[in-house]
PDB file of N, CA and C in Angstrom:
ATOM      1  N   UNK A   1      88.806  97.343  81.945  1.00  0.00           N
ATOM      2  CA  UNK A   1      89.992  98.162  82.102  1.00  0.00           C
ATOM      3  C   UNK A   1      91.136  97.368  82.737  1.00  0.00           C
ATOM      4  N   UNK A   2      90.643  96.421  83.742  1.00  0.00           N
ATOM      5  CA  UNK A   2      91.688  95.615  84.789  1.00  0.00           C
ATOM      6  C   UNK A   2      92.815  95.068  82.919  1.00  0.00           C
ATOM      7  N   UNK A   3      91.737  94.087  82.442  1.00  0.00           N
ATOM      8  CA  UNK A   3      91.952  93.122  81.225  1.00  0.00           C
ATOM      9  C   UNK A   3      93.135  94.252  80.547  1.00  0.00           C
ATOM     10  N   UNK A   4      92.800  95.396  80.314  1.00  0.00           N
ATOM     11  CA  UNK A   4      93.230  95.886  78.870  1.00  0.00           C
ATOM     12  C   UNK A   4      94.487  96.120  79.520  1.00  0.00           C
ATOM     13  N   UNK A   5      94.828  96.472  81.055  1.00  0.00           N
ATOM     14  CA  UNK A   5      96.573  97.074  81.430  1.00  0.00           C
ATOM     15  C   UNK A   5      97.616  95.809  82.157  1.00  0.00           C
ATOM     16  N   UNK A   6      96.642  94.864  82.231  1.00  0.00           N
ATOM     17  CA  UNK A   6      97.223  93.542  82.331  1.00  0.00           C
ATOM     18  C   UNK A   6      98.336  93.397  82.509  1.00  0.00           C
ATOM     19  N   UNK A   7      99.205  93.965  81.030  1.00  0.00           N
ATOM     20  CA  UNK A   7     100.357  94.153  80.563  1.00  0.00           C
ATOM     21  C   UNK A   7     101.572  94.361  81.391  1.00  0.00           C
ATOM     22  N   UNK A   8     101.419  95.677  82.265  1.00  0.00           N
ATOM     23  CA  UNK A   8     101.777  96.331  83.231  1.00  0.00           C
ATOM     24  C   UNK A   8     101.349  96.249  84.494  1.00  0.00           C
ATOM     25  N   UNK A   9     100.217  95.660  84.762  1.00  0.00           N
ATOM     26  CA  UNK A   9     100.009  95.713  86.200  1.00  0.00           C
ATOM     27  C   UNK A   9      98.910  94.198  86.167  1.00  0.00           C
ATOM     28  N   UNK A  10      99.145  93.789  87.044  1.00  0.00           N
ATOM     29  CA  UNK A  10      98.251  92.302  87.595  1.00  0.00           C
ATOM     30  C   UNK A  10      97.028  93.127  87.709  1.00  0.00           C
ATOM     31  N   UNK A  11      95.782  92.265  87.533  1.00  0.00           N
ATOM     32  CA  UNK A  11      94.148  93.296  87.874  1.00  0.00           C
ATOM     33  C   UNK A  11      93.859  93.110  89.205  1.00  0.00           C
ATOM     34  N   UNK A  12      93.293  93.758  89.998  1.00  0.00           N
ATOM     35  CA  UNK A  12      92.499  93.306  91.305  1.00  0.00           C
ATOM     36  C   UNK A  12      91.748  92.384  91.213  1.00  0.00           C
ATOM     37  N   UNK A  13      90.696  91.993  90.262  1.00  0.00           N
ATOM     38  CA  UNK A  13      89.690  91.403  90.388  1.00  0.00           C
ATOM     39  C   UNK A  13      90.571  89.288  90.161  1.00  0.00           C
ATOM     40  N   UNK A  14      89.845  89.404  91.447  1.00  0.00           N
ATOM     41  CA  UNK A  14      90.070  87.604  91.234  1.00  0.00           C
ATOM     42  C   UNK A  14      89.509  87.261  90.217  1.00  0.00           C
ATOM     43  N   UNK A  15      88.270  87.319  89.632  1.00  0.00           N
ATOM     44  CA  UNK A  15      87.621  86.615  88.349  1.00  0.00           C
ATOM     45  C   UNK A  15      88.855  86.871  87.158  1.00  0.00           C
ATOM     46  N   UNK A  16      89.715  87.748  86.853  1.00  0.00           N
ATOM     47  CA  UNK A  16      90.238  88.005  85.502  1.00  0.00           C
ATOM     48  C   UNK A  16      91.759  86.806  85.983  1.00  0.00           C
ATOM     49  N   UNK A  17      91.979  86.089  86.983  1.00  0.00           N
ATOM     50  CA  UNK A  17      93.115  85.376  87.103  1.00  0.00           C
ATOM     51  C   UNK A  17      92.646  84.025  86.256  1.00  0.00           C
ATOM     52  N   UNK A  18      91.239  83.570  86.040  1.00  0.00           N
ATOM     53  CA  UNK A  18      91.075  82.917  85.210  1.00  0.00           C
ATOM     54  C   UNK A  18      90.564  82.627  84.060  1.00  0.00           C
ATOM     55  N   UNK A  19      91.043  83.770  83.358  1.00  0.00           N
ATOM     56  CA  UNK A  19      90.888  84.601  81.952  1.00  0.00           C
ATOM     57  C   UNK A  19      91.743  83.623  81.029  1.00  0.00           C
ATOM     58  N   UNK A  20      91.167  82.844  80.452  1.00  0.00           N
ATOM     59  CA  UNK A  20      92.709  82.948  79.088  1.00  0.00           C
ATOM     60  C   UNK A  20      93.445  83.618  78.672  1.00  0.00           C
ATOM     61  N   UNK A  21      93.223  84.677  77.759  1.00  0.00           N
ATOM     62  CA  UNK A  21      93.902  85.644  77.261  1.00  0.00           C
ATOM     63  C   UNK A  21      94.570  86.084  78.458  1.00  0.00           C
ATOM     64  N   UNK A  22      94.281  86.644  79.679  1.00  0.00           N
ATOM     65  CA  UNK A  22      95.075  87.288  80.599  1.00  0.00           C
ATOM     66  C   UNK A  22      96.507  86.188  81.034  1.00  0.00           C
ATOM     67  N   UNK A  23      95.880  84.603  81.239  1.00  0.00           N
ATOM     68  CA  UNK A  23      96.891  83.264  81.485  1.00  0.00           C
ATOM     69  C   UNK A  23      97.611  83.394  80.169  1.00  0.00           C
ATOM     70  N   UNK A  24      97.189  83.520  78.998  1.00  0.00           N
ATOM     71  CA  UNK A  24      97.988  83.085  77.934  1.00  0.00           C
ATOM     72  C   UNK A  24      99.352  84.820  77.908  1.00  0.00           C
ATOM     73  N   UNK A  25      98.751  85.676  78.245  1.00  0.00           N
ATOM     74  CA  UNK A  25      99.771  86.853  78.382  1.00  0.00           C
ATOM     75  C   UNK A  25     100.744  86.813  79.498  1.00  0.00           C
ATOM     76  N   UNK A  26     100.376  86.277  80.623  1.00  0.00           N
ATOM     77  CA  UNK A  26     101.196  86.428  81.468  1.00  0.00           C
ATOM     78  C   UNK A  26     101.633  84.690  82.306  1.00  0.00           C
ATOM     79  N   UNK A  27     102.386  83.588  81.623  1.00  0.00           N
ATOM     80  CA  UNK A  27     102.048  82.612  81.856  1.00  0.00           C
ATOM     81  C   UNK A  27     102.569  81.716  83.053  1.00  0.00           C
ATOM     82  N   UNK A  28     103.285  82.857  83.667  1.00  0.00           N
ATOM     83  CA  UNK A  28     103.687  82.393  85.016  1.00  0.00           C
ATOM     84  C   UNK A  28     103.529  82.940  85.954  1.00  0.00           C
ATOM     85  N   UNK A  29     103.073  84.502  85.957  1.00  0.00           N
ATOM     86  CA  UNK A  29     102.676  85.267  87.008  1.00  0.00           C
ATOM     87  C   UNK A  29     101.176  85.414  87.070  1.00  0.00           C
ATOM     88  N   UNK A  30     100.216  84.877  86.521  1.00  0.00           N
ATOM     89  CA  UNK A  30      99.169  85.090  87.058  1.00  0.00           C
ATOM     90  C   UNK A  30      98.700  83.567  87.899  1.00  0.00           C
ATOM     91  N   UNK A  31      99.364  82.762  87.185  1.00  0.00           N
ATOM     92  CA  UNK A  31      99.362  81.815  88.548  1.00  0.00           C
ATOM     93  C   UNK A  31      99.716  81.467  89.806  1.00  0.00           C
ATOM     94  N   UNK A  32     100.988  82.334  89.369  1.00  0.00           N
ATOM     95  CA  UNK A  32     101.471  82.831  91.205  1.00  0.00           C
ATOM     96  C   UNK A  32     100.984  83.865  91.921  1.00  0.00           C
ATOM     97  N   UNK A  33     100.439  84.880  90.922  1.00  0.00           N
ATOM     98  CA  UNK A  33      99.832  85.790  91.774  1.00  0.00           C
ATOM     99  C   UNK A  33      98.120  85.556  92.397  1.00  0.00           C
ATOM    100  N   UNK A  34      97.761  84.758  91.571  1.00  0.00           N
ATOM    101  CA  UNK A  34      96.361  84.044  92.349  1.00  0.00           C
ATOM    102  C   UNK A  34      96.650  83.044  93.208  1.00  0.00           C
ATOM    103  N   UNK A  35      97.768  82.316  93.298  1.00  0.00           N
ATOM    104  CA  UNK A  35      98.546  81.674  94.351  1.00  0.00           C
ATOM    105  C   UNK A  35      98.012  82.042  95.871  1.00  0.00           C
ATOM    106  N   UNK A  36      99.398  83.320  95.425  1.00  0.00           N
ATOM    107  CA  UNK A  36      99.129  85.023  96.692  1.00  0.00           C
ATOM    108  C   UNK A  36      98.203  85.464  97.180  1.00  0.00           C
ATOM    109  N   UNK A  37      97.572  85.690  95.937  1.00  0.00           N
ATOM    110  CA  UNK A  37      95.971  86.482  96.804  1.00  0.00           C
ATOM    111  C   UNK A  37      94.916  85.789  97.745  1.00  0.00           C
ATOM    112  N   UNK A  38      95.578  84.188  97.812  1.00  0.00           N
ATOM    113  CA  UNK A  38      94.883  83.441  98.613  1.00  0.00           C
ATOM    114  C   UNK A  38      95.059  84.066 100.155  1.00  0.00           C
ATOM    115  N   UNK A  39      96.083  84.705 100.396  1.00  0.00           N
ATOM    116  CA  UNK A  39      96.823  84.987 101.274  1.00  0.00           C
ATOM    117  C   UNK A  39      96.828  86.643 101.802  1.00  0.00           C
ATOM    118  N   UNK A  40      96.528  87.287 100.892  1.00  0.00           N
ATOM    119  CA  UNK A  40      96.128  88.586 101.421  1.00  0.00           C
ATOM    120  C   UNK A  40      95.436  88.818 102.323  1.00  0.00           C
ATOM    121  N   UNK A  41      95.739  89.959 103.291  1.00  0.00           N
ATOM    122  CA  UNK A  41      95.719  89.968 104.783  1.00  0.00           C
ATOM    123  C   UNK A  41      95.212  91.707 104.649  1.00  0.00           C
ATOM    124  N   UNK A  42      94.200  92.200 104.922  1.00  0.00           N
ATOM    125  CA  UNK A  42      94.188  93.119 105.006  1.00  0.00           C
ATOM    126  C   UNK A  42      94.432  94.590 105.938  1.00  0.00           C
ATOM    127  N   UNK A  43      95.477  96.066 105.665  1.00  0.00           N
ATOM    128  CA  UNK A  43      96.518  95.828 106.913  1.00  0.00           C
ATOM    129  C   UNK A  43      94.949  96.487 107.936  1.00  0.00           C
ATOM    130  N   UNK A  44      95.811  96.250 109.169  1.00  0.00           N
ATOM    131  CA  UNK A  44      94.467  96.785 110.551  1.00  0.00           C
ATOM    132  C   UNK A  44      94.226  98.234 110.510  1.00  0.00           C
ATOM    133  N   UNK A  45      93.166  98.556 110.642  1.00  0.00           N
ATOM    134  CA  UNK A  45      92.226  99.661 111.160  1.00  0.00           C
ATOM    135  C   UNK A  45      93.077 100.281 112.727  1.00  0.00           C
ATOM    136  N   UNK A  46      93.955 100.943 112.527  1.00  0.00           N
ATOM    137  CA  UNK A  46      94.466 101.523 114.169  1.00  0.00           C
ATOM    138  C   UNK A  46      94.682 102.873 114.373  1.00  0.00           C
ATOM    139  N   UNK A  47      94.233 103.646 114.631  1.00  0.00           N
ATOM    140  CA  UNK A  47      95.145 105.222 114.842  1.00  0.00           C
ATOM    141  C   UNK A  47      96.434 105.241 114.389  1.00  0.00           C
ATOM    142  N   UNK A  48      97.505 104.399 114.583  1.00  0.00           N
ATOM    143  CA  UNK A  48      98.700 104.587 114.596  1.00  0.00           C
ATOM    144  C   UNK A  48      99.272 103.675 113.208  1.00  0.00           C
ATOM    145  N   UNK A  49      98.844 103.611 112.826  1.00  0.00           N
ATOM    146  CA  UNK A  49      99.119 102.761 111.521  1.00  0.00           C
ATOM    147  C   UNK A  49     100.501 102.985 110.664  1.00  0.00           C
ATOM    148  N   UNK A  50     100.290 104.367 110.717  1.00  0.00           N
ATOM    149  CA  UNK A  50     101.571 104.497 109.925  1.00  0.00           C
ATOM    150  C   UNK A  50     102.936 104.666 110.167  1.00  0.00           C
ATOM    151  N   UNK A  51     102.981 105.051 111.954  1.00  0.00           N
ATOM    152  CA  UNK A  51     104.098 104.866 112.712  1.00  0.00           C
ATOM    153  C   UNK A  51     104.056 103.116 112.771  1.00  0.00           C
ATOM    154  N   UNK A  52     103.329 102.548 112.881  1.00  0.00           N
ATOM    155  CA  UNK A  52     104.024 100.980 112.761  1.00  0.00           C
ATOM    156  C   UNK A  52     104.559 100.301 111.779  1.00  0.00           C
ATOM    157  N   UNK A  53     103.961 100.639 110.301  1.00  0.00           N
ATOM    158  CA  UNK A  53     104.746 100.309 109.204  1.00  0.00           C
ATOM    159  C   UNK A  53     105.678 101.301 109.193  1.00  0.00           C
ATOM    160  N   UNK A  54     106.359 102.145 109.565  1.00  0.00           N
ATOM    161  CA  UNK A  54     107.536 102.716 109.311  1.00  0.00           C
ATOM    162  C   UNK A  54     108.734 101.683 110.635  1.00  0.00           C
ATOM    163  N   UNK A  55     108.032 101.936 111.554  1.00  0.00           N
ATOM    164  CA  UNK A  55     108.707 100.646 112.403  1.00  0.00           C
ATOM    165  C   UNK A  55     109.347  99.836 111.352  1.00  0.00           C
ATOM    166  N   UNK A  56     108.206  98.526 111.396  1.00  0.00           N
ATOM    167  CA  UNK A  56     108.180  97.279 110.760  1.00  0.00           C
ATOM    168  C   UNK A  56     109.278  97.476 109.359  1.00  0.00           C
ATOM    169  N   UNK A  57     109.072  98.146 108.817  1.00  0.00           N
ATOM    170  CA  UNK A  57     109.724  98.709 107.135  1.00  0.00           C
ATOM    171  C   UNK A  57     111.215  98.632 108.023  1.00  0.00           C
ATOM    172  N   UNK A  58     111.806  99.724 109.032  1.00  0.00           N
ATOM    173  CA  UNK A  58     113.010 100.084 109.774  1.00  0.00           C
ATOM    174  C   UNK A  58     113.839  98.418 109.872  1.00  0.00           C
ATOM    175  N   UNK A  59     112.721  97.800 110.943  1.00  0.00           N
ATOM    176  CA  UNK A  59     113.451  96.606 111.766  1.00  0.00           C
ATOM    177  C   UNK A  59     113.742  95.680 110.784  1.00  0.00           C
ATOM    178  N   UNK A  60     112.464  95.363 109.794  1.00  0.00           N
ATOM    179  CA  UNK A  60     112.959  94.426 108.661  1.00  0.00           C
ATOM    180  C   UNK A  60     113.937  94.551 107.821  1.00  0.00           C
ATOM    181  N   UNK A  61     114.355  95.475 107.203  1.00  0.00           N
ATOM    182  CA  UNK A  61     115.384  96.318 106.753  1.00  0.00           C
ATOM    183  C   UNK A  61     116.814  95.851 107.292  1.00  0.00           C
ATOM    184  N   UNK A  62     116.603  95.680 108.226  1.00  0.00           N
ATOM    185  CA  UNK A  62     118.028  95.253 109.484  1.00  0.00           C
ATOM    186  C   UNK A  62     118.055  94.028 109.566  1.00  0.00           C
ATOM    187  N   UNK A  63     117.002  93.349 109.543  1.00  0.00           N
ATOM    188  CA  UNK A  63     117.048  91.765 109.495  1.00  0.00           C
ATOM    189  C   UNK A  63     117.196  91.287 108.606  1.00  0.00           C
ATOM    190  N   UNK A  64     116.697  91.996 107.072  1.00  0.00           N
ATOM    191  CA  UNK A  64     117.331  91.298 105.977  1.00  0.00           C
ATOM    192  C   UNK A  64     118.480  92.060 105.370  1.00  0.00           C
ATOM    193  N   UNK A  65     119.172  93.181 106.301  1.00  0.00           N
ATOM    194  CA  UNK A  65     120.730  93.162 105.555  1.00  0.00           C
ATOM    195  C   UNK A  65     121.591  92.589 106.927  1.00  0.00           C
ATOM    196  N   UNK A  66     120.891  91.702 107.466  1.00  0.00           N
ATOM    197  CA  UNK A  66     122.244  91.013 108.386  1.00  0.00           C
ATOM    198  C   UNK A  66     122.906  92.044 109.607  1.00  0.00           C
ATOM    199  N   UNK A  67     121.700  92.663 109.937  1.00  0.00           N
ATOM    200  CA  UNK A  67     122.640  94.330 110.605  1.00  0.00           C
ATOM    201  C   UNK A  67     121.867  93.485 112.569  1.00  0.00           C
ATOM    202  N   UNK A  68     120.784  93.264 111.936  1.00  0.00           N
ATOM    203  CA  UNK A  68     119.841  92.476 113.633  1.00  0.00           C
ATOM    204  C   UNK A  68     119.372  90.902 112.941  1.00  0.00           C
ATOM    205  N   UNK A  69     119.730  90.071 114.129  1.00  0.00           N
ATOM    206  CA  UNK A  69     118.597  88.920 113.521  1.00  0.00           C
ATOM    207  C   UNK A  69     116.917  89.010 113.371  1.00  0.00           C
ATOM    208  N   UNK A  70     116.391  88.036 113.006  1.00  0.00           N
ATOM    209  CA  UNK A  70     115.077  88.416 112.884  1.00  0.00           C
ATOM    210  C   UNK A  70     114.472  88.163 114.316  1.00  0.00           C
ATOM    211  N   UNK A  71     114.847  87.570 115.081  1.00  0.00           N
ATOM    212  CA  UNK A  71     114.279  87.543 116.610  1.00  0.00           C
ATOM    213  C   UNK A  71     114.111  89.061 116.705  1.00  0.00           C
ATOM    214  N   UNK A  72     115.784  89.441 117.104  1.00  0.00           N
ATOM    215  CA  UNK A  72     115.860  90.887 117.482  1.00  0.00           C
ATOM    216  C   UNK A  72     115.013  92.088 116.859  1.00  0.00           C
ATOM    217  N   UNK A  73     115.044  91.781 115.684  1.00  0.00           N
ATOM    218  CA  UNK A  73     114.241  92.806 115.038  1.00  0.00           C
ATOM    219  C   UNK A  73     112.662  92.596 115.284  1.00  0.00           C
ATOM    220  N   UNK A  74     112.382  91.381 115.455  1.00  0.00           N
ATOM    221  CA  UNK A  74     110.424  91.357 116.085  1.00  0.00           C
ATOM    222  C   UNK A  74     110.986  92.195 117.437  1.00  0.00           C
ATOM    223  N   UNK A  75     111.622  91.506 117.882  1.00  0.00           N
ATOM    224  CA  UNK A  75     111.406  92.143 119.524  1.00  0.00           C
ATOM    225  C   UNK A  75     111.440  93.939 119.580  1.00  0.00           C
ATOM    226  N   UNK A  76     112.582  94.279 118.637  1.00  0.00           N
ATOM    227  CA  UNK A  76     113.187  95.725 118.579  1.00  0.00           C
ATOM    228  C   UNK A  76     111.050  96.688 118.310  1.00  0.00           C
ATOM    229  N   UNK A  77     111.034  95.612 117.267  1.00  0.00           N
ATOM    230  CA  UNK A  77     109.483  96.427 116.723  1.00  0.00           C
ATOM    231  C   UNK A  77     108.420  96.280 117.381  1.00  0.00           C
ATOM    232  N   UNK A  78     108.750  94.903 118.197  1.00  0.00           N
ATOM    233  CA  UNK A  78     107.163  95.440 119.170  1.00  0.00           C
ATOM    234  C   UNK A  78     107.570  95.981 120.377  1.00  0.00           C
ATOM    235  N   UNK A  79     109.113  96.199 120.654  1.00  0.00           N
ATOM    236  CA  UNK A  79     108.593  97.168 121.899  1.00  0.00           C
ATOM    237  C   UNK A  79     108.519  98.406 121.224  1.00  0.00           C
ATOM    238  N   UNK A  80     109.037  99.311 120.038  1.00  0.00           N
ATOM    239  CA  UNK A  80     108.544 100.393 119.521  1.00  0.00           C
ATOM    240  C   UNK A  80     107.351 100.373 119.648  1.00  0.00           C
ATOM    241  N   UNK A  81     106.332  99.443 118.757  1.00  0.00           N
ATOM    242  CA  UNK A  81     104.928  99.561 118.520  1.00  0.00           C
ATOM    243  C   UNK A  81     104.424  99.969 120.113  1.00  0.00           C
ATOM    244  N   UNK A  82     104.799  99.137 121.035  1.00  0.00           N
ATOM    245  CA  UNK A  82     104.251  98.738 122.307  1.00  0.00           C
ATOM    246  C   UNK A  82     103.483 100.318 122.748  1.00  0.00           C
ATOM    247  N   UNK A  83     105.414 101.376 122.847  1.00  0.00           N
ATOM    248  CA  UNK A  83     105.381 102.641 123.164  1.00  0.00           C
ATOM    249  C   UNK A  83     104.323 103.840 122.378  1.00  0.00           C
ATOM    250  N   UNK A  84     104.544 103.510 121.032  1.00  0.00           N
ATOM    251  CA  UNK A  84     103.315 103.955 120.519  1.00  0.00           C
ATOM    252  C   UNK A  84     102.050 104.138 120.980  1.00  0.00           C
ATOM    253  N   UNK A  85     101.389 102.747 121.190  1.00  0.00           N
ATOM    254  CA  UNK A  85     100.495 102.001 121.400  1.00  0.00           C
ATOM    255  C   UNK A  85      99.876 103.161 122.666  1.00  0.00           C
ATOM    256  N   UNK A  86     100.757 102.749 123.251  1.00  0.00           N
ATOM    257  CA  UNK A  86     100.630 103.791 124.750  1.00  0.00           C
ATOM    258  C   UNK A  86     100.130 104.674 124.373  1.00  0.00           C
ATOM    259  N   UNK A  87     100.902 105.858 123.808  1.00  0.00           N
ATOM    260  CA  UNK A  87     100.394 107.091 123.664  1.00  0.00           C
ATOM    261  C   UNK A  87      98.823 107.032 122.851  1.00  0.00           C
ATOM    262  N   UNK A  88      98.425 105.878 122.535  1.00  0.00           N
ATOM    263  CA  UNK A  88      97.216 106.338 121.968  1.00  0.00           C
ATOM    264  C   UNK A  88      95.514 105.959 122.781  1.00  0.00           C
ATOM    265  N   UNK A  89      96.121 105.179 124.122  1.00  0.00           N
ATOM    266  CA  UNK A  89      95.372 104.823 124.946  1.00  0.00           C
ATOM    267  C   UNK A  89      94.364 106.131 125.355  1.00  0.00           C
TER     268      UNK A  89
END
């Protein structure tokens, strides 16, 4: 199934990145995207998970339209997270 939607979506499975047919269909993104997946990070296990990616999503947002630098914006998001954090002690 990964093989047959290819088309439209990259597969999960690492084995199909070194498919022919899948390389010969897609001949520059499946090499970058097995590149990537070297690199996948899986996100953490926390109570609060989803107040921190809404953080993180917020501050980055600001750092890449030039509104905070990116210092400011780590700092801005971990003292949010920090306060969070708290409440879940």
């Amino acid at each position: 199934m990964q093989k047959k939607y290819a088309a439209n979506a990259l597969p999960i499975w690492m084995s199909l990145f070194t498919d022919p047919e899948l390389i010969k269909s897609q001949p520059v993104l499946v090499p970058l995207s097995q590149e990537q997946y070297k690199y996948i990070q899986n996100r953490p296990i926390i109570p609060f998970y989803s107040e921190t990616s809404k953080i993180m999503s917020r501050e980055l947002q600001l750092a890449l339209t030039g509104k905070e630098t990116s210092d400011q914006a780590l700092k801005n998001a971990e003292a949010d997270i920090q306060k969070i954090h708290e409440k879940y002690k």
